[in-house]
N, C-alpha and C. Protein backbone atom coordinates (compact mmCIF):
# COMPACT_ATOMS: atom_id res chain seq x y z
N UNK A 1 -97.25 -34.67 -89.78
CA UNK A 1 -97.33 -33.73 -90.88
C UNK A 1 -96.65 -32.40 -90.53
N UNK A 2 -97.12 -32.23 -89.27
CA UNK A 2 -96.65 -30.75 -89.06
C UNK A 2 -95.14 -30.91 -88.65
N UNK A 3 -94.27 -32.19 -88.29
CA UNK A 3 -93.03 -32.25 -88.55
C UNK A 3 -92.53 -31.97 -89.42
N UNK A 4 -93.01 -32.92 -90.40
CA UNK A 4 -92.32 -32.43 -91.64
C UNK A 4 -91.92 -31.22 -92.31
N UNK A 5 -93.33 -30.47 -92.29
CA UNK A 5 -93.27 -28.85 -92.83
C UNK A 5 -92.00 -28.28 -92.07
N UNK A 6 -92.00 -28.52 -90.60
CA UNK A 6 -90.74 -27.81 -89.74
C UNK A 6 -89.76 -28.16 -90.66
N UNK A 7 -90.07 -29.44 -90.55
CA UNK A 7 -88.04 -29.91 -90.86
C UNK A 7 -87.96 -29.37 -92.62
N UNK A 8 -89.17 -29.18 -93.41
CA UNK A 8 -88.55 -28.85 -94.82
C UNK A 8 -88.21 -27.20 -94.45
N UNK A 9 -89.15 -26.17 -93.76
CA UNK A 9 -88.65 -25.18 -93.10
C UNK A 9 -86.89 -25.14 -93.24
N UNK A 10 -86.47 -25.64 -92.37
CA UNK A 10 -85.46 -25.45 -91.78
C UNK A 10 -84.22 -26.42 -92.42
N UNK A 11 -84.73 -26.86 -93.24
CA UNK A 11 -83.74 -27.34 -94.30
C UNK A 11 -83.28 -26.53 -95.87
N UNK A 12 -84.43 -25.66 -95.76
CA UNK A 12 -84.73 -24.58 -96.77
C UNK A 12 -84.13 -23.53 -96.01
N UNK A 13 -84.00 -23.17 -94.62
CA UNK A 13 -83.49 -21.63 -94.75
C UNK A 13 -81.92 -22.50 -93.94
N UNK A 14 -81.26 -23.34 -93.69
CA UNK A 14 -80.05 -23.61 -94.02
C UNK A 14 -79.51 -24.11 -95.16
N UNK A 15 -80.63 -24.16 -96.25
CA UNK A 15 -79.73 -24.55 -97.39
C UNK A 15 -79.63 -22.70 -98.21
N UNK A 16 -80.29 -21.98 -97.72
CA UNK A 16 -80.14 -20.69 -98.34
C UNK A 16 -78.76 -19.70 -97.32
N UNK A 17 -78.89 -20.04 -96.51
CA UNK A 17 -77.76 -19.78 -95.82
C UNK A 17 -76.32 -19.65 -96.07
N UNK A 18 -75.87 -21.23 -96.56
CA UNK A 18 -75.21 -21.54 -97.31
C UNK A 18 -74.72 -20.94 -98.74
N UNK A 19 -75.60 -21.03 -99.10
CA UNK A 19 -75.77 -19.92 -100.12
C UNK A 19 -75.45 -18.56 -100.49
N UNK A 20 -75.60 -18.14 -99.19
CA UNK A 20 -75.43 -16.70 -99.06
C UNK A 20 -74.49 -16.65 -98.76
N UNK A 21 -73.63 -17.43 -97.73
CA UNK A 21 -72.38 -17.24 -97.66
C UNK A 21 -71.16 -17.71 -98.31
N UNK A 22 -72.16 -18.49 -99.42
CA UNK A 22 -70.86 -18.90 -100.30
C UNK A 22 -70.67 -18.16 -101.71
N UNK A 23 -71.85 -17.18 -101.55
CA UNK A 23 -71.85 -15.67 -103.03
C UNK A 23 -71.18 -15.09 -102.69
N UNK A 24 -71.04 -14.55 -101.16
CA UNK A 24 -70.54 -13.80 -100.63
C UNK A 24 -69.49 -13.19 -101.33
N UNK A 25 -69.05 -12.03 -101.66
CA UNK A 25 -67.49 -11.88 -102.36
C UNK A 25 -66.58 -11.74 -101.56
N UNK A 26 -66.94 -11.14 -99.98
CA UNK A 26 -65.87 -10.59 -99.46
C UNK A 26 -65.34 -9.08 -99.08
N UNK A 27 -64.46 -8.60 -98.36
CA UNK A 27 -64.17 -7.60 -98.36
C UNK A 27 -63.52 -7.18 -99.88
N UNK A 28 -64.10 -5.77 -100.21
CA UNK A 28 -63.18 -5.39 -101.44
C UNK A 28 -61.74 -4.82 -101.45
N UNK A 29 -60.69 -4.52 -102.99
CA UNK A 29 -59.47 -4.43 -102.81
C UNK A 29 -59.75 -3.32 -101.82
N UNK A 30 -60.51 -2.21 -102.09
CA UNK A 30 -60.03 -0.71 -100.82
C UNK A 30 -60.36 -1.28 -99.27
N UNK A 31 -60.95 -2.15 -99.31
CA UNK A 31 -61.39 -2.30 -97.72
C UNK A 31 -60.39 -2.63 -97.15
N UNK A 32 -59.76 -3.74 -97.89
CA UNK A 32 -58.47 -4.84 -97.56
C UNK A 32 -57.09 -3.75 -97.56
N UNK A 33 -57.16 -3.01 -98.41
CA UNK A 33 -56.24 -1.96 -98.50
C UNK A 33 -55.84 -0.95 -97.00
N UNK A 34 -57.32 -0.32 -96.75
CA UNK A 34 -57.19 0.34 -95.45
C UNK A 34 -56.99 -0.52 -94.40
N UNK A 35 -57.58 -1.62 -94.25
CA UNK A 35 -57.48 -2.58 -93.35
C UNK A 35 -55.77 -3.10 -92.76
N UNK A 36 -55.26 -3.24 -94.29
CA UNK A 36 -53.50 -3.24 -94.25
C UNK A 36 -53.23 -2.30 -93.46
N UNK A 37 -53.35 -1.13 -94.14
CA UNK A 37 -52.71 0.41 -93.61
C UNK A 37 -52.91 0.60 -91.98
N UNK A 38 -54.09 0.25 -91.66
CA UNK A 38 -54.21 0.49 -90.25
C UNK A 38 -53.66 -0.43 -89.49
N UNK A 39 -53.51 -1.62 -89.81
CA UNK A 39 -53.34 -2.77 -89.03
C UNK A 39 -51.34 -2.04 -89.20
N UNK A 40 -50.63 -1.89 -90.22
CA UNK A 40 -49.07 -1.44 -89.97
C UNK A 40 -49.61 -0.19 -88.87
N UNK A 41 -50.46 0.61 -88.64
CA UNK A 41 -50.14 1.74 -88.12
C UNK A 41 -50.11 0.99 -86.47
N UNK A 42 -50.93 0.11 -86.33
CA UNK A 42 -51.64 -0.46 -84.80
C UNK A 42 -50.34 -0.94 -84.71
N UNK A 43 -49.61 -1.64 -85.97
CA UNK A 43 -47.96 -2.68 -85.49
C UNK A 43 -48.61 -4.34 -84.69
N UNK A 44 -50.26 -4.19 -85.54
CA UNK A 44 -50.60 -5.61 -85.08
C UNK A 44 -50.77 -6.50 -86.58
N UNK A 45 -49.48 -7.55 -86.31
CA UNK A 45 -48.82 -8.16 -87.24
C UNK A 45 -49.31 -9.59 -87.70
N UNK A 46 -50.51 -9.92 -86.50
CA UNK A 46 -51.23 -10.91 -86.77
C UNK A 46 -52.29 -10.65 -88.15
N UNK A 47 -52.79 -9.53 -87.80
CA UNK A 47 -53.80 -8.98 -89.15
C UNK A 47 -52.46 -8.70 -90.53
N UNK A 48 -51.45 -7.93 -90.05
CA UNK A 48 -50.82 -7.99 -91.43
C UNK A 48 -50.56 -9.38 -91.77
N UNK A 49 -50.12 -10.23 -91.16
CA UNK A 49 -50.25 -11.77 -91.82
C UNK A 49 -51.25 -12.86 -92.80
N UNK A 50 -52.22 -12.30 -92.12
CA UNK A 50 -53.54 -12.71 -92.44
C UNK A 50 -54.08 -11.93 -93.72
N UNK A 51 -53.92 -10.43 -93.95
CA UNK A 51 -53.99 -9.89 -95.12
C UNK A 51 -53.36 -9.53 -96.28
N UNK A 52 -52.02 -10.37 -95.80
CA UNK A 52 -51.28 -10.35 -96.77
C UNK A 52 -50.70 -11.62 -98.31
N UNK A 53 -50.11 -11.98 -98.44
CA UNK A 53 -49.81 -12.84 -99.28
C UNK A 53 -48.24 -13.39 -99.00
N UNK A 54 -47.80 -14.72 -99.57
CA UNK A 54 -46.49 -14.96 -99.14
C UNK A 54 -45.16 -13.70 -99.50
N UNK A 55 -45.89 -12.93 -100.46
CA UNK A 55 -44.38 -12.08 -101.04
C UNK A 55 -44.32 -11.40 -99.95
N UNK A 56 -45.49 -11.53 -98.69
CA UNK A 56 -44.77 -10.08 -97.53
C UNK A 56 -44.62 -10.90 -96.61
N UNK A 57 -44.45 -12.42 -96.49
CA UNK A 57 -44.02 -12.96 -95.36
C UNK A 57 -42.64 -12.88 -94.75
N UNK A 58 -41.48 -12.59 -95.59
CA UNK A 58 -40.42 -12.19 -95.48
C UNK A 58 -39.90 -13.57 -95.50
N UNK A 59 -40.62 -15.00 -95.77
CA UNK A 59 -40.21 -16.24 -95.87
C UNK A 59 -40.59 -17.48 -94.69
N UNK A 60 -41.19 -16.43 -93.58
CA UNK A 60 -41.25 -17.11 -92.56
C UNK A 60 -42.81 -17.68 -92.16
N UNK A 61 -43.10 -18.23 -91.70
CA UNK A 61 -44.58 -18.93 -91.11
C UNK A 61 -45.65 -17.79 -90.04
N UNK A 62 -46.28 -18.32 -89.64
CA UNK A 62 -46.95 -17.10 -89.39
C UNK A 62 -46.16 -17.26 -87.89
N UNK A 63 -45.88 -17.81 -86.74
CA UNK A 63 -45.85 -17.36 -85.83
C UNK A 63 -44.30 -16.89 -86.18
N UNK A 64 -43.62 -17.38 -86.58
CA UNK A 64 -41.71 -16.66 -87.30
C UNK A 64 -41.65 -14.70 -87.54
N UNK A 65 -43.28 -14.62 -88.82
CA UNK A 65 -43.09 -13.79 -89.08
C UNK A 65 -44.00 -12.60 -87.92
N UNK A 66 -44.74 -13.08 -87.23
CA UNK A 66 -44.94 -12.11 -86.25
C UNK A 66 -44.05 -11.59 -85.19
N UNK A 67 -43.20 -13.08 -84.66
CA UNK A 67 -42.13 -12.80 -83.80
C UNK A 67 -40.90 -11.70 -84.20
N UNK A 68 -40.56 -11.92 -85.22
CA UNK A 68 -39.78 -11.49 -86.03
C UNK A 68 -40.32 -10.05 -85.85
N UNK A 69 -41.38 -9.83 -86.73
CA UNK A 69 -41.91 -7.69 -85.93
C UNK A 69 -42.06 -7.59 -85.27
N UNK A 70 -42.55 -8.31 -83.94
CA UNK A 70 -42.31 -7.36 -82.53
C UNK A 70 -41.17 -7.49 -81.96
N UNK A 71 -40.23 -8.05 -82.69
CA UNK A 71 -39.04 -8.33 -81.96
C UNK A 71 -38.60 -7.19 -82.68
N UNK A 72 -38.29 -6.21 -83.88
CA UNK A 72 -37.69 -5.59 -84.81
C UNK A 72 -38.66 -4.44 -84.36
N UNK A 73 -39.84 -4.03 -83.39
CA UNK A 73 -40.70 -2.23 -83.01
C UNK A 73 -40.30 -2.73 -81.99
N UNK A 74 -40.12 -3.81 -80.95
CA UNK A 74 -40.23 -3.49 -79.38
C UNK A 74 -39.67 -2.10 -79.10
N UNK A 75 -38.05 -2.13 -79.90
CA UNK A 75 -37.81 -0.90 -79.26
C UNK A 75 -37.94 0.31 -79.64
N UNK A 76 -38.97 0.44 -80.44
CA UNK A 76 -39.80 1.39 -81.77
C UNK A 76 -41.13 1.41 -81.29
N UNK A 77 -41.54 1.82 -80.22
CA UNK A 77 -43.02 1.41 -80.25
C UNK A 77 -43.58 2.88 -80.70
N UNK A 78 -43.09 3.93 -80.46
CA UNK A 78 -42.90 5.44 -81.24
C UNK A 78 -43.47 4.85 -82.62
N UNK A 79 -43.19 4.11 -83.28
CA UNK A 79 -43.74 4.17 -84.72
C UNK A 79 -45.25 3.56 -84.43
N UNK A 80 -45.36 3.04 -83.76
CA UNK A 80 -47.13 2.96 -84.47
C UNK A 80 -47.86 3.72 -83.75
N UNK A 81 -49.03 3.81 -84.15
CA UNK A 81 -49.86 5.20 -84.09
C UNK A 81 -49.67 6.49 -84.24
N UNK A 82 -49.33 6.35 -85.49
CA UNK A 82 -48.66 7.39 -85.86
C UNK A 82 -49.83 8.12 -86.58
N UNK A 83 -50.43 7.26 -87.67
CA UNK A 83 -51.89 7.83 -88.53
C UNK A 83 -53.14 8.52 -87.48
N UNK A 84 -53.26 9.61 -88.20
CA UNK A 84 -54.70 10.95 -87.51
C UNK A 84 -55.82 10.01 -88.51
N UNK A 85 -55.87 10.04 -90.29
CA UNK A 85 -56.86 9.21 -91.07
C UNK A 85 -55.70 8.63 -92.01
N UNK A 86 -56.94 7.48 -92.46
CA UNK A 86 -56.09 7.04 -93.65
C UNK A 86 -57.59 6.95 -94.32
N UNK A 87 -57.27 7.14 -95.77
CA UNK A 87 -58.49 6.82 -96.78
C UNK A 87 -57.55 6.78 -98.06
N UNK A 88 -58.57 6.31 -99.18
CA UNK A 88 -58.30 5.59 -100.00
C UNK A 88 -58.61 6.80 -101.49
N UNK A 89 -57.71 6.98 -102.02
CA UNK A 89 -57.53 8.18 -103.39
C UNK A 89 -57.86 7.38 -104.61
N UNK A 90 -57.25 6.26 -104.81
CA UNK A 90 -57.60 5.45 -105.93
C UNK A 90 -57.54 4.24 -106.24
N UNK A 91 -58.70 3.75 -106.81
CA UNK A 91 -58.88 2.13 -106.50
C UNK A 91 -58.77 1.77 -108.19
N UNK A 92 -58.07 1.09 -108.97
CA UNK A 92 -57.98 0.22 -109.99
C UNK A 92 -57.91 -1.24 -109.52
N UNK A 93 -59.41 -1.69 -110.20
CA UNK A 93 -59.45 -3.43 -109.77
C UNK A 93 -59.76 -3.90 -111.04
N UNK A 94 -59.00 -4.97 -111.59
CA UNK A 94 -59.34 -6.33 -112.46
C UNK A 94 -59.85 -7.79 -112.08
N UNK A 95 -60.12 -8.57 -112.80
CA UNK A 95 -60.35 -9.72 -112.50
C UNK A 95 -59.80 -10.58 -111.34
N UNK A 96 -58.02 -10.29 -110.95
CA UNK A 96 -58.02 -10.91 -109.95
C UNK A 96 -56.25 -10.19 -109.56
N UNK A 97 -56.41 -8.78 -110.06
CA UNK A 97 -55.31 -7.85 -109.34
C UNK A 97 -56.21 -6.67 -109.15
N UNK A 98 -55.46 -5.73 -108.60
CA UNK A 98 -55.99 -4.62 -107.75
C UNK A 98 -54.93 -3.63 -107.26
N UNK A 99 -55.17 -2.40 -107.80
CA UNK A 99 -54.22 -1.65 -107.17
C UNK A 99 -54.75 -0.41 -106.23
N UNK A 100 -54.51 -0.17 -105.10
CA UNK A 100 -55.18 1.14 -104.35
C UNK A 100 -53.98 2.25 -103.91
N UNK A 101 -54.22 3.10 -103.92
CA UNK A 101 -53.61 3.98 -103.81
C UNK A 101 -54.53 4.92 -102.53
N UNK A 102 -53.76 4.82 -100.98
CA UNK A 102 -53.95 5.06 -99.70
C UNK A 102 -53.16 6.36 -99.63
N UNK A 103 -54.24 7.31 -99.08
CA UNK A 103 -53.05 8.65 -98.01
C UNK A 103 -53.75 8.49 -96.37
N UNK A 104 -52.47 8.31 -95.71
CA UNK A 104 -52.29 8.76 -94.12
C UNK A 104 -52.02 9.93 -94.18
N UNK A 105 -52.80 10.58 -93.54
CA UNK A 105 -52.34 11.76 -92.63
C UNK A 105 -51.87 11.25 -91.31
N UNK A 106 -50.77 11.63 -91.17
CA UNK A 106 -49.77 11.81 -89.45
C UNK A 106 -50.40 13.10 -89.06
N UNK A 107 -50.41 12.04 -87.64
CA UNK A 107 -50.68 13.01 -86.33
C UNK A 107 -49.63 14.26 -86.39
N UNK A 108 -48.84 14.18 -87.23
CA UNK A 108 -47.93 15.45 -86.82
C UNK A 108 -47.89 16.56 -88.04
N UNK A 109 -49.31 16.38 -88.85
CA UNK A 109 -49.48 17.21 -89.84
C UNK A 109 -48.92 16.41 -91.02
N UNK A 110 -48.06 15.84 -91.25
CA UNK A 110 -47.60 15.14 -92.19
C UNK A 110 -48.69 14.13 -93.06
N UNK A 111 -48.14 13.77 -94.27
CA UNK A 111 -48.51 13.08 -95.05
C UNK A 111 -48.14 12.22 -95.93
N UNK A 112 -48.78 10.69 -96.63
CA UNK A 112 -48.09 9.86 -97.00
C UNK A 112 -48.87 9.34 -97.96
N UNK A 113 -48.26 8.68 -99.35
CA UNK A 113 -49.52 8.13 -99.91
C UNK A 113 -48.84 6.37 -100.35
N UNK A 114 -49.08 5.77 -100.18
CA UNK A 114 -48.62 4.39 -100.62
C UNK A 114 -49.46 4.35 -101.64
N UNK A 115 -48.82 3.13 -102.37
CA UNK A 115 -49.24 2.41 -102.93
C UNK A 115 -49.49 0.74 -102.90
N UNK A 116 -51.09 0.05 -102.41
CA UNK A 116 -51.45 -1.14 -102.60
C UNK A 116 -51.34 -2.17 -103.79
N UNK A 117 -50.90 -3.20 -103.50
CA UNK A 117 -51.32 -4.15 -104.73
C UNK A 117 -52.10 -5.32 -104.53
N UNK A 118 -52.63 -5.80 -104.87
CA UNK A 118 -53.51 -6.92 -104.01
C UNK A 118 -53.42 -7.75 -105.41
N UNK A 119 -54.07 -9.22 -104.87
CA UNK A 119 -54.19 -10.09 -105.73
C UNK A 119 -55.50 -11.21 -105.34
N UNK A 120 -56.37 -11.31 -106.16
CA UNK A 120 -57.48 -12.09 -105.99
C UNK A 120 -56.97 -13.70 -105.94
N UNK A 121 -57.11 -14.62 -104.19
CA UNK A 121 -56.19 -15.96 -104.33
C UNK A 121 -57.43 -16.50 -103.47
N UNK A 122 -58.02 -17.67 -104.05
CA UNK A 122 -58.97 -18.88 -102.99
C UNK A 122 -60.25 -17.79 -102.88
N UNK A 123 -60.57 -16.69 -103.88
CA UNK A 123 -61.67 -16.41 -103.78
C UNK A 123 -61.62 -14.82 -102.71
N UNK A 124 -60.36 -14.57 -102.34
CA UNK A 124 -60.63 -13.03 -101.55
C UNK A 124 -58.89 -12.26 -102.29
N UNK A 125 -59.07 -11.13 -101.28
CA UNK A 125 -58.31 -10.31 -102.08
C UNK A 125 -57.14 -9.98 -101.13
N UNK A 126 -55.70 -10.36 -101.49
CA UNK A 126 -54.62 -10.18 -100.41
C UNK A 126 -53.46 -8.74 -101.33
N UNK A 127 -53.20 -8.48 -99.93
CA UNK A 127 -51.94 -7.49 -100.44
C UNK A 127 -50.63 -8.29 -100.41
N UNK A 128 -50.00 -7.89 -101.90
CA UNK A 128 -48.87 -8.58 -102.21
C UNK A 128 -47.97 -8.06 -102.50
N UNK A 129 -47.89 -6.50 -102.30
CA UNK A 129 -47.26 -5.36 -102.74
C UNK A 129 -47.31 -4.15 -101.80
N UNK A 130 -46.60 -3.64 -101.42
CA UNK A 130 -46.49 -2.42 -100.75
C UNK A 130 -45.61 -1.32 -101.09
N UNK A 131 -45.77 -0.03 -101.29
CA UNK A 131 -44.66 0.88 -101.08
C UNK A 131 -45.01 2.34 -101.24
N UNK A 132 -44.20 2.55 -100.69
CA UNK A 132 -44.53 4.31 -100.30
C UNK A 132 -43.97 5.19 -101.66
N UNK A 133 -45.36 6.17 -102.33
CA UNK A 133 -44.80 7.02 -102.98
C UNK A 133 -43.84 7.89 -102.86
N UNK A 134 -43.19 8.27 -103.89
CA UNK A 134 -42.12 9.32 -103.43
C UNK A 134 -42.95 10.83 -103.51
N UNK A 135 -42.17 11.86 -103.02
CA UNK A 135 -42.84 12.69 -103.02
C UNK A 135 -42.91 13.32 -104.64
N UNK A 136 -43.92 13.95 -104.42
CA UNK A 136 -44.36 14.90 -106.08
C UNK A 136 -43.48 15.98 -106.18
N UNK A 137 -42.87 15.99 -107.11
CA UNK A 137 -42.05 17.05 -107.25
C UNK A 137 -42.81 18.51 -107.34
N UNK A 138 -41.95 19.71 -106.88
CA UNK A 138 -42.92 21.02 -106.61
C UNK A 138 -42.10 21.79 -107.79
N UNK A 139 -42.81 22.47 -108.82
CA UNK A 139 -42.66 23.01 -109.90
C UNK A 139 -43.25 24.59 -109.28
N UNK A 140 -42.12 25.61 -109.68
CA UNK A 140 -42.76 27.33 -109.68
C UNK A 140 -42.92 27.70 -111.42
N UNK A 141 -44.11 28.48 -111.28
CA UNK A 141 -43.89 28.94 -112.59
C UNK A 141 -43.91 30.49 -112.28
């Protein structure tokens, strides 16, 4: 008797388990967003692979397209770590696009704001879009 109770136990909190991790939603578009941003600043290309979508594979497979960027910073390693913060200014999300809008601050006082695009694919949220705003034009009155 007292088997049984165990085993319905423990058939009940792995069937809730399950459960939980299959509601789960996931990281959201801003998380996935900063997550991008930092992972270009680190120049670790395994995470940009993984968070991205085929339009930023550049065509190639994953070990092609990693080889391919450290072969194209080896002699750039000056560019990454470059970001002091990065955070997130504005998040527009739909059903299964997403747009964020990221500012880095550079370590060298400088500043940058991209723009994210993501796309909801197999249930999470990938960046499929990248690009750097231009600057705001400065008006005197």
């Amino acid at each position: 008797m007292i088997l049984a109770v165990v085993g319905f136990f423990v058939l009940a909190l792995c069937l809730a388990l399950v459960i939980a991790v299959a509601r789960d939603p996931g990281p959201r578009p801003d998380e996935v967003a900063l997550a991008y941003e930092l992972a270009w600043d680190r120049l670790d290309f395994e995470s940009l692979w993984t968070l991205s979508g085929p339009e930023l594979h550049d065509g190639l497979d994953r070990d092609g397209f990693v080889s391919a960027k450290r072969a194209a910073y080896a002699a750039r390693p000056e560019l990454g770590r470059l970001a002091r913060d990065v955070s997130v200014d504005d998040v527009a999300t739909g059903i299964v696009n997403a747009a964020v809008r990221t500012s880095v601050v550079l370590r060298d006082g400088g500043s940058v704001h991209n723009q994210v695009q993501l796309a909801k694919r197999g249930g999470k949220w990938i960046v499929v879009g990248y690009q750097l705003e231009p600057d705001a034009p400065t008006t005197t009155v």
